[in-house]
Protein backbone atom coordinates (compact mmCIF):
# COMPACT_ATOMS: atom_id res chain seq x y z
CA UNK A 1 -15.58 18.51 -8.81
CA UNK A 2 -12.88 20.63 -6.49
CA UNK A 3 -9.92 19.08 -7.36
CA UNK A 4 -8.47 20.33 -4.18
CA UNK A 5 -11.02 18.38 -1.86
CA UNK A 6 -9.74 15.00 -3.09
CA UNK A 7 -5.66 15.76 -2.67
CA UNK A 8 -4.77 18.63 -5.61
CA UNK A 9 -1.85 20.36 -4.21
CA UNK A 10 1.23 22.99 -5.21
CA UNK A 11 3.15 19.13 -5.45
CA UNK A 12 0.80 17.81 -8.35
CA UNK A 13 0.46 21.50 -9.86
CA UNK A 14 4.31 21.69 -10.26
CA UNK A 15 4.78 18.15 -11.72
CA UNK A 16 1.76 18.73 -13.97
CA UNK A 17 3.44 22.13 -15.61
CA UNK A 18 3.70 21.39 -19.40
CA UNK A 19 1.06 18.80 -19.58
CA UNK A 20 -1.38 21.92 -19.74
CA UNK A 21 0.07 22.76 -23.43
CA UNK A 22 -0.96 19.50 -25.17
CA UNK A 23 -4.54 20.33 -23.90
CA UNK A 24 -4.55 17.88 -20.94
CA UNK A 25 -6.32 18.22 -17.92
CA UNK A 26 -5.63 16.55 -14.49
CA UNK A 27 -7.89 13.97 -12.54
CA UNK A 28 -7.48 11.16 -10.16
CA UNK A 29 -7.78 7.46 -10.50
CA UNK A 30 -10.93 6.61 -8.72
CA UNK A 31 -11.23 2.32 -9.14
CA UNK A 32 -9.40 0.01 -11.70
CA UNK A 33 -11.65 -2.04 -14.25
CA UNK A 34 -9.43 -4.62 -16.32
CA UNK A 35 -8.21 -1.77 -19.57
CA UNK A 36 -10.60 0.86 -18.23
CA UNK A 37 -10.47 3.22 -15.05
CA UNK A 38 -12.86 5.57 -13.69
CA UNK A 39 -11.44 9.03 -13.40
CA UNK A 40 -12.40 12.13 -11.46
CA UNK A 41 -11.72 15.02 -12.97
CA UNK A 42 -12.55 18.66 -13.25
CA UNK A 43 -15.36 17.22 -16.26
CA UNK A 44 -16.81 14.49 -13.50
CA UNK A 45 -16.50 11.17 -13.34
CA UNK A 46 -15.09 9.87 -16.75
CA UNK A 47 -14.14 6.34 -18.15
CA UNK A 48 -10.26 6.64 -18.99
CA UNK A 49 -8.05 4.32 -20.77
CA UNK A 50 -4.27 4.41 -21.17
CA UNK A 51 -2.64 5.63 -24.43
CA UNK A 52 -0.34 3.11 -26.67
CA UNK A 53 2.46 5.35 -25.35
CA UNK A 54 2.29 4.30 -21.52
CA UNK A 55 1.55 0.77 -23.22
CA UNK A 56 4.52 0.41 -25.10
CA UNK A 57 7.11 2.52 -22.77
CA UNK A 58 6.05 0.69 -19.47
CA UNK A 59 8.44 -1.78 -18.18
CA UNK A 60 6.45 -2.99 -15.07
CA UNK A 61 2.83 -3.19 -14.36
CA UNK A 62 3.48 -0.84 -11.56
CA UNK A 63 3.87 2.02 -14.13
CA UNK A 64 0.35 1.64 -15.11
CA UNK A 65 -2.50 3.95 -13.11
CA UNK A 66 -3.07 2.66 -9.51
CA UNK A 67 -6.14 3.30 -7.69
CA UNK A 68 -5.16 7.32 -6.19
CA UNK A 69 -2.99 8.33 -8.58
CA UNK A 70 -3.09 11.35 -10.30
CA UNK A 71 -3.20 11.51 -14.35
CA UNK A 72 -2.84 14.08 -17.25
CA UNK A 73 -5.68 13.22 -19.06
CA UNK A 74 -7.41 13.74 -22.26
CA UNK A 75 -10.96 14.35 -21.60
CA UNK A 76 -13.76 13.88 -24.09
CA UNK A 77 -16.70 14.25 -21.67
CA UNK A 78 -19.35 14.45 -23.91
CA UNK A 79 -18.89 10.83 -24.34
CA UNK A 80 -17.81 10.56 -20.88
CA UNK A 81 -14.45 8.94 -21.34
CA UNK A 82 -10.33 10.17 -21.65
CA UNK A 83 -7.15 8.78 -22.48
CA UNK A 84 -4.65 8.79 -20.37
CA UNK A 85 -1.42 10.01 -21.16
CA UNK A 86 1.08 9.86 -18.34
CA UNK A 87 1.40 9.34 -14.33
CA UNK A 88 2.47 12.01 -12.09
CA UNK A 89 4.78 11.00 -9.76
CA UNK A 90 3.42 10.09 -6.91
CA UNK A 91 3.77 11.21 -2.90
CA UNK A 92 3.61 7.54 -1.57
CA UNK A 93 2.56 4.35 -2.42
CA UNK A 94 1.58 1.16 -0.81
CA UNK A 95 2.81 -1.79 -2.34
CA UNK A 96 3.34 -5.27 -2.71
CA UNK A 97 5.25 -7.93 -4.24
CA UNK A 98 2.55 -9.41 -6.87
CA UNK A 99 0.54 -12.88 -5.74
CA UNK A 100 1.77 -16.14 -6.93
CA UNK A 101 5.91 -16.50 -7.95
CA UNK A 102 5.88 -13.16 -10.28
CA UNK A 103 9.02 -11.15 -8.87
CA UNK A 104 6.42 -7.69 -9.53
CA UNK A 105 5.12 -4.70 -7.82
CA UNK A 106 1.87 -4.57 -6.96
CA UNK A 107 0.46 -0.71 -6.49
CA UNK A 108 -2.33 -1.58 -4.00
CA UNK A 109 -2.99 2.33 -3.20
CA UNK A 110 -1.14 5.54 -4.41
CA UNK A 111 -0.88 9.15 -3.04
CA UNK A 112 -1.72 8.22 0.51
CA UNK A 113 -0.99 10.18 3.52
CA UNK A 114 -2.59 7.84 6.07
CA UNK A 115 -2.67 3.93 5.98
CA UNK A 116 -5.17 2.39 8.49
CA UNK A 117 -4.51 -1.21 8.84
CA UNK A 118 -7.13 -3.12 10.38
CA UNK A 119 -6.94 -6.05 12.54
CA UNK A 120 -10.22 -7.73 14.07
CA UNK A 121 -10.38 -8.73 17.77
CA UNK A 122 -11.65 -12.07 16.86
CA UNK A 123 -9.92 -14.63 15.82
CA UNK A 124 -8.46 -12.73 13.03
CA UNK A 125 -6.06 -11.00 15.83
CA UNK A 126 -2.51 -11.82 14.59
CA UNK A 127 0.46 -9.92 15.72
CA UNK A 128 2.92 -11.48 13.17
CA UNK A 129 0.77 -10.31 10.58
CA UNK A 130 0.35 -6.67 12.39
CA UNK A 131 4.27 -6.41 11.91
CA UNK A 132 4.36 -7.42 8.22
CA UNK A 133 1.94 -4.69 7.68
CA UNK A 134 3.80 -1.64 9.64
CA UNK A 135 6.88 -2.72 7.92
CA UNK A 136 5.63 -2.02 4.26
CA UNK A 137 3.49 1.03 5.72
CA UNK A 138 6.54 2.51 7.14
CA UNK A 139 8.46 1.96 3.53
CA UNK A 140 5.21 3.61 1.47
CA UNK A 141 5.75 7.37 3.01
CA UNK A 142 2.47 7.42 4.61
CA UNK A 143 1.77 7.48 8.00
CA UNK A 144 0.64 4.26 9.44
CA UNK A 145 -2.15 3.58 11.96
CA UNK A 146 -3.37 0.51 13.23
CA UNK A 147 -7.44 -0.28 13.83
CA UNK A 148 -8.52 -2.77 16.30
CA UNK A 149 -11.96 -3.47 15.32
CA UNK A 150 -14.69 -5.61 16.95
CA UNK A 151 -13.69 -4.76 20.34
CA UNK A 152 -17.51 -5.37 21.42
CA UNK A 153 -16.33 -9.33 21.31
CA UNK A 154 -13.17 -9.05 22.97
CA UNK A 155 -12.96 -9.55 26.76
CA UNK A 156 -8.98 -8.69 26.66
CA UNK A 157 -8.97 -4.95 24.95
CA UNK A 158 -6.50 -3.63 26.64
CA UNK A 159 -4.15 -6.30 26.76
CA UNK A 160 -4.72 -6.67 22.89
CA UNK A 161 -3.38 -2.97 22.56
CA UNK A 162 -0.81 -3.56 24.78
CA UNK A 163 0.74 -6.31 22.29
CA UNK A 164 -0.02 -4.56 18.80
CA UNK A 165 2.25 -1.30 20.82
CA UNK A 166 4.89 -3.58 22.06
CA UNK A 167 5.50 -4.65 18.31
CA UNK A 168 4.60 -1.02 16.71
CA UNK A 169 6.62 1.36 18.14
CA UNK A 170 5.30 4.90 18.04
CA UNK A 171 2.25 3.65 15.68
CA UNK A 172 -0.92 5.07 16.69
CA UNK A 173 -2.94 1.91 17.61
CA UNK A 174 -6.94 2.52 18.14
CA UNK A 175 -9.71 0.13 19.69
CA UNK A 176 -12.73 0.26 17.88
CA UNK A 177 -16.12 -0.99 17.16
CA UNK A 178 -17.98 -0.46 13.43
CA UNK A 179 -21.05 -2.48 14.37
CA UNK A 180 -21.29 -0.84 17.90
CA UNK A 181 -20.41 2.80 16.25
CA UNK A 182 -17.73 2.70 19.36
CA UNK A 183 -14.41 4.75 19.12
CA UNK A 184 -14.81 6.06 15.33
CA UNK A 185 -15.03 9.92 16.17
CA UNK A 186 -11.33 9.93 16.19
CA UNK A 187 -10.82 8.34 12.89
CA UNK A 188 -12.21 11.72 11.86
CA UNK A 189 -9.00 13.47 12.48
CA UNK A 190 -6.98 11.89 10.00
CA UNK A 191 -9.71 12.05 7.27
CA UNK A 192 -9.95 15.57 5.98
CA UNK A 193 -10.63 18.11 3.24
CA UNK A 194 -7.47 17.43 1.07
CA UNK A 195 -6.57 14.33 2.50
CA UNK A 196 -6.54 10.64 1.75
CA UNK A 197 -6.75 7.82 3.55
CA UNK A 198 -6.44 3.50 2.37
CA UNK A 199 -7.77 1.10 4.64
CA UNK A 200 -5.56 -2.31 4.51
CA UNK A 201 -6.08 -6.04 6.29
CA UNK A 202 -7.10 -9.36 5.33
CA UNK A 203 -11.00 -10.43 4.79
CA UNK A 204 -13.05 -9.89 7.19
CA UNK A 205 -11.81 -7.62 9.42
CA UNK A 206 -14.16 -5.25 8.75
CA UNK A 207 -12.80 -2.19 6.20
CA UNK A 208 -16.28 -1.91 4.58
CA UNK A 209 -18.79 -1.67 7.90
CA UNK A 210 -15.78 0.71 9.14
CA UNK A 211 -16.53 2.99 5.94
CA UNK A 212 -20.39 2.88 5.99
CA UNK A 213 -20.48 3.38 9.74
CA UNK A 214 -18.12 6.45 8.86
CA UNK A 215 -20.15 7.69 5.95
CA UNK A 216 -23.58 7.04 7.78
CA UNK A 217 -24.49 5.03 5.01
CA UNK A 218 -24.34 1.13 3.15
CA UNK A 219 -22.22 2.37 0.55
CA UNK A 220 -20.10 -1.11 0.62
CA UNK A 221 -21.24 -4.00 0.64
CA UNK A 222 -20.85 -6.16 3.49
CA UNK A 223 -20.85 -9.90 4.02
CA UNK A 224 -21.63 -11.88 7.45
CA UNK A 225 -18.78 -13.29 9.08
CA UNK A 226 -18.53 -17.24 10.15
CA UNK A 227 -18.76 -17.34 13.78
CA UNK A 228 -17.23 -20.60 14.00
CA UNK A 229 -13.57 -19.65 12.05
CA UNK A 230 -13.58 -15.70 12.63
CA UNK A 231 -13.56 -15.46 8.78
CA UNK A 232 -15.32 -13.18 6.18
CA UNK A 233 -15.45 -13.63 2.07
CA UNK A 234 -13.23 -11.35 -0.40
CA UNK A 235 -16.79 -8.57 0.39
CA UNK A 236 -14.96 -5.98 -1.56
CA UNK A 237 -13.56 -7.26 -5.27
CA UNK A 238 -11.51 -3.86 -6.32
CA UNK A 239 -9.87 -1.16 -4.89
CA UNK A 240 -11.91 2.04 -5.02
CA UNK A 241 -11.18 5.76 -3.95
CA UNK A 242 -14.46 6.93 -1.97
CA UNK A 243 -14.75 10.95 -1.63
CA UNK A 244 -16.39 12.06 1.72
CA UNK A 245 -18.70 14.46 1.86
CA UNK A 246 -17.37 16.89 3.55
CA UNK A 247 -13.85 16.75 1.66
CA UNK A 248 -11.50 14.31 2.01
CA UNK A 249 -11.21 10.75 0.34
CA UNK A 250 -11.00 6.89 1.50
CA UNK A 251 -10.00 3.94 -0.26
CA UNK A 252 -11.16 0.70 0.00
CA UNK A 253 -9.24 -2.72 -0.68
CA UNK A 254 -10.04 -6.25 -0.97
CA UNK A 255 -9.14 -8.45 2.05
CA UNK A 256 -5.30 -9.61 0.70
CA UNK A 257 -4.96 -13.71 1.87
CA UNK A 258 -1.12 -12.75 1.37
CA UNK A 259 1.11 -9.89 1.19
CA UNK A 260 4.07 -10.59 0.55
CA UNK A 261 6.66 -7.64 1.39
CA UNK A 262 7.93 -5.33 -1.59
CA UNK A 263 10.42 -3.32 0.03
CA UNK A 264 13.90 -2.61 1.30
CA UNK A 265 16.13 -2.86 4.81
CA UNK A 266 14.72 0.60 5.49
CA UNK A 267 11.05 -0.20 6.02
CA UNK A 268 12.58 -3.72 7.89
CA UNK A 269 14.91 -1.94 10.46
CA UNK A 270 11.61 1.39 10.99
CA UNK A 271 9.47 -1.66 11.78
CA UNK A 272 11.93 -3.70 13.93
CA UNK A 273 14.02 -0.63 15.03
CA UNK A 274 14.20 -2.44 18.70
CA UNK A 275 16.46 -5.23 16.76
CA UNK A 276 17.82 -3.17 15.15
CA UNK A 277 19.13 -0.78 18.34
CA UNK A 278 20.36 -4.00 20.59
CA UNK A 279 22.34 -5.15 17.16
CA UNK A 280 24.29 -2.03 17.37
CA UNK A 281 25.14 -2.83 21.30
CA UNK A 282 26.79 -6.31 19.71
CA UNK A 283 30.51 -6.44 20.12
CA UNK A 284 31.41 -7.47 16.60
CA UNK A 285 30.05 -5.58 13.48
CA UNK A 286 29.07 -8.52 11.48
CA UNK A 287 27.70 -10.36 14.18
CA UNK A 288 25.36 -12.68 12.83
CA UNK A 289 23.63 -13.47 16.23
CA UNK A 290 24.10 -16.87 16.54
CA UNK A 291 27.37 -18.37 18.38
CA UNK A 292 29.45 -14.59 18.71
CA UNK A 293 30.40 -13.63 21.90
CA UNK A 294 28.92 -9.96 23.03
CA UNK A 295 26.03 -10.63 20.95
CA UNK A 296 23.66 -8.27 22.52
CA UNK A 297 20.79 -10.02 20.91
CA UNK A 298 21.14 -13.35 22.15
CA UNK A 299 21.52 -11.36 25.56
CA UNK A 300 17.95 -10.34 24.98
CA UNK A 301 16.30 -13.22 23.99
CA UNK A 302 17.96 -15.01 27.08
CA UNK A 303 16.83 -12.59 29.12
CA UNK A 304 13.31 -12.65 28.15
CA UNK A 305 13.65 -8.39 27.21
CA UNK A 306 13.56 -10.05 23.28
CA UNK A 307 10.17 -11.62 22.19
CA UNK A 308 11.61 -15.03 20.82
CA UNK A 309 8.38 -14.83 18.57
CA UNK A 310 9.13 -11.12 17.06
CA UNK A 311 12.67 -12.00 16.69
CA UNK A 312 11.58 -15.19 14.40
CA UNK A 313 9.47 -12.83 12.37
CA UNK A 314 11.94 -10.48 11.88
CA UNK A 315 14.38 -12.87 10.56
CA UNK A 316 11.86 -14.38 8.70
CA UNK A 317 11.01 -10.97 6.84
CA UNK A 318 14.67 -10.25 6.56
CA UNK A 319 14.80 -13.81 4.19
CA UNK A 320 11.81 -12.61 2.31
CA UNK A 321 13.85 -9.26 1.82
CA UNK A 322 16.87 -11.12 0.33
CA UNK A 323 15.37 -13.50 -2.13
CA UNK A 324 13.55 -10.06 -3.33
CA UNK A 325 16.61 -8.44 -3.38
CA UNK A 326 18.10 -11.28 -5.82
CA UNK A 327 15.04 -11.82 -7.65
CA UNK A 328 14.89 -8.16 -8.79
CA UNK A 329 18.75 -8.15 -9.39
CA UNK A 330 18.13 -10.87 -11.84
CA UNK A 331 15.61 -9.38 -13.78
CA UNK A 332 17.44 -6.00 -14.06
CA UNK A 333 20.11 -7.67 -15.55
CA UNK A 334 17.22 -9.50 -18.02
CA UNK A 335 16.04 -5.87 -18.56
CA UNK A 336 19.36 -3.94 -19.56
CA UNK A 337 20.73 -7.52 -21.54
CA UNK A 338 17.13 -7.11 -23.40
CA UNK A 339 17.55 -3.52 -23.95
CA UNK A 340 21.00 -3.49 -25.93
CA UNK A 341 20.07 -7.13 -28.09
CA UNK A 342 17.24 -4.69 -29.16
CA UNK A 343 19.79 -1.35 -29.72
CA UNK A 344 21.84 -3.81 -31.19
CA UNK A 345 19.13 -5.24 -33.62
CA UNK A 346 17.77 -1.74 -34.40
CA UNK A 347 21.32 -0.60 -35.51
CA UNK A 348 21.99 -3.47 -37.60
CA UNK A 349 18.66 -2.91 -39.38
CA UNK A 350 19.66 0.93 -39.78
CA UNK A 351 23.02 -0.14 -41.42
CA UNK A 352 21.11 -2.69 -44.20
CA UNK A 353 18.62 -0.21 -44.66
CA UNK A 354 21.59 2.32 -45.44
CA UNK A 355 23.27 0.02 -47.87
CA UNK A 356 20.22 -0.56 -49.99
């Protein structure tokens, strides 16, 4: 396998340099199974499994492989299987906060340089949604773009684009049809020798017939959709890197039924940076948009030039930020207090040790 045809670059070369003395050779995390991930690698495809190292050094889940990053390995192929002894850093990564109440990062795709995230034209459409997900693409480092698909059942295409650009400001946005095999030549640009590519959205929107259509094939599974709710089942159970034939990789997610948002104000004010521009035209600093007079805000939702519905989700998001915020404040401060009681432990064992 050429390395170089599924995202090797002078990056992962540099950060690899001293890896290649222990005997280690680099490959890329192709799908997540429980304890055991399937590798490519200059050897093939190989069944890799951490070492005790990343095991017992790793303080979050998120320092585990993800599905695209890259590894030094050690490869054993003649039994078709490696361990895996570190995580190079990685060029972007999509992420989210972990389902259920677990304040944890969830690596959904890693090493990405294009995110599509795609919407159906059914009754899927949601522009709230569409927001959430440009918000955490913009925070990941890859370049988002956003896929309109099943526009062979939508009488209202162009006013459907219209919307998604209003609320994604300089995001490429791109009507398409898998079933139909309408508008997917120009998907074609962004997936390219050396290149990678994650396809995001909720069930049933159509990720997998997008991919087969693309590869000319039914490499993914795909499920029928419920004409009476607009709905399709979980079709896809694991994230999985898919290499193109002619260079270039994909990777395929589950449909997420929430996602809730793992990132900063950055990402936030990129997404909403409309909000964010008529804040700065407020009269007071800390205006908090509510009763101050010059708020420039209020002015705009007034008006009508300030989507009353956009502004609700972007306060809305902002909350979600917060509680994050003080969630992972609190278990830093469980971190570094668990860190010195176990210094502290180790040193007093040292001492009695030394007095024996």
């Amino acid at each position: 396998m050429n390395l170089s045809d599924i995202g090797w670059d002078s990056f992962f070369e540099k950060a690899f340099e001293g890896f290649r003395d222990h005997g280690f050779v680099p490959a890329r995390v192709a799908r997540e199974d429980k304890d055991a991930y399937l590798v490519f690698s200059e050897h093939g495809e190989l069944t890799g499994r951490v070492s005790g190292r990343i095991r017992h050094e790793a303080q979050s889940r998120s320092e585990f492989p993800a599905v695209g990053d890259w590894v030094a390995i050690e490869p054993r192929p003649e039994q078709g299987e490696a361990t895996i002894h570190a995580v190079l850093p990685r060029k972007s990564r999509f992420s989210r906060r972990a389902p259920g109440g677990r304040t944890e990062e969830q690596v959904l795709a890693a090493n990405v340089d294009t995110v599509f995230l795609v919407s159906g034209l059914d009754a899927n459409f949601n522009v709230r949604r569409i927001e959430r997900y440009v918000t955490l693409a913009w925070e990941s480092g890859a370049g988002p773009v956003i896929l309109l698909n099943k526009a062979d059942v939508c009488d209202e295409v162009g006013a459907r684009i219209s919307e998604v650009e209003f609320v994604a400001l300089g995001v490429p946005v791109h009507a398409i049809s898998a079933t139909e095999n309408e508008g997917l030549d120009v998907l074609g640009t962004y997936i390219s020798r050396g290149k990678t590519v994650a396809f995001l959205g909720s069930s049933g929107v159509g990720k997998s017939t997008i991919i087969n259509s693309l590869l000319g094939e039914e490499r993914q599974k795909v499920n029928a959709i419920s004409e009476a709710v607009g709905k399709g089942t979980h079709t896809t159970t694991h994230r999985e890197l898919i290499v193109f034939p002619g260079g270039g990789v994909v990777i395929d997610t589950p449909g997420m039924r929430e996602l809730q948002m793992w990132c900063d104000e950055d990402g936030l004010k990129q997404s909403f940076d409309d909000i964010e521009a008529l804040a700065r035209l407020c009269r007071f600093r800390n205006c908090r948009h509510a009763t101050e007079p010059g708020c420039a805000v209020r002015k705009a939702l007034d008006e009508g030039i300030l989507d009353a519905e956009r502004y609700g989700n972007f306060l809305k998001l902002q909350k979600e930020l917060t509680f994050l915020a003080r969630r992972q404040d609190y278990r830093a401060r469980l971190a570094d207090r668990a860190k010195w009681k176990k210094i502290i432990m180790d040193a007093r064992k040292a001492n009695t040790d030394k007095g024996r």
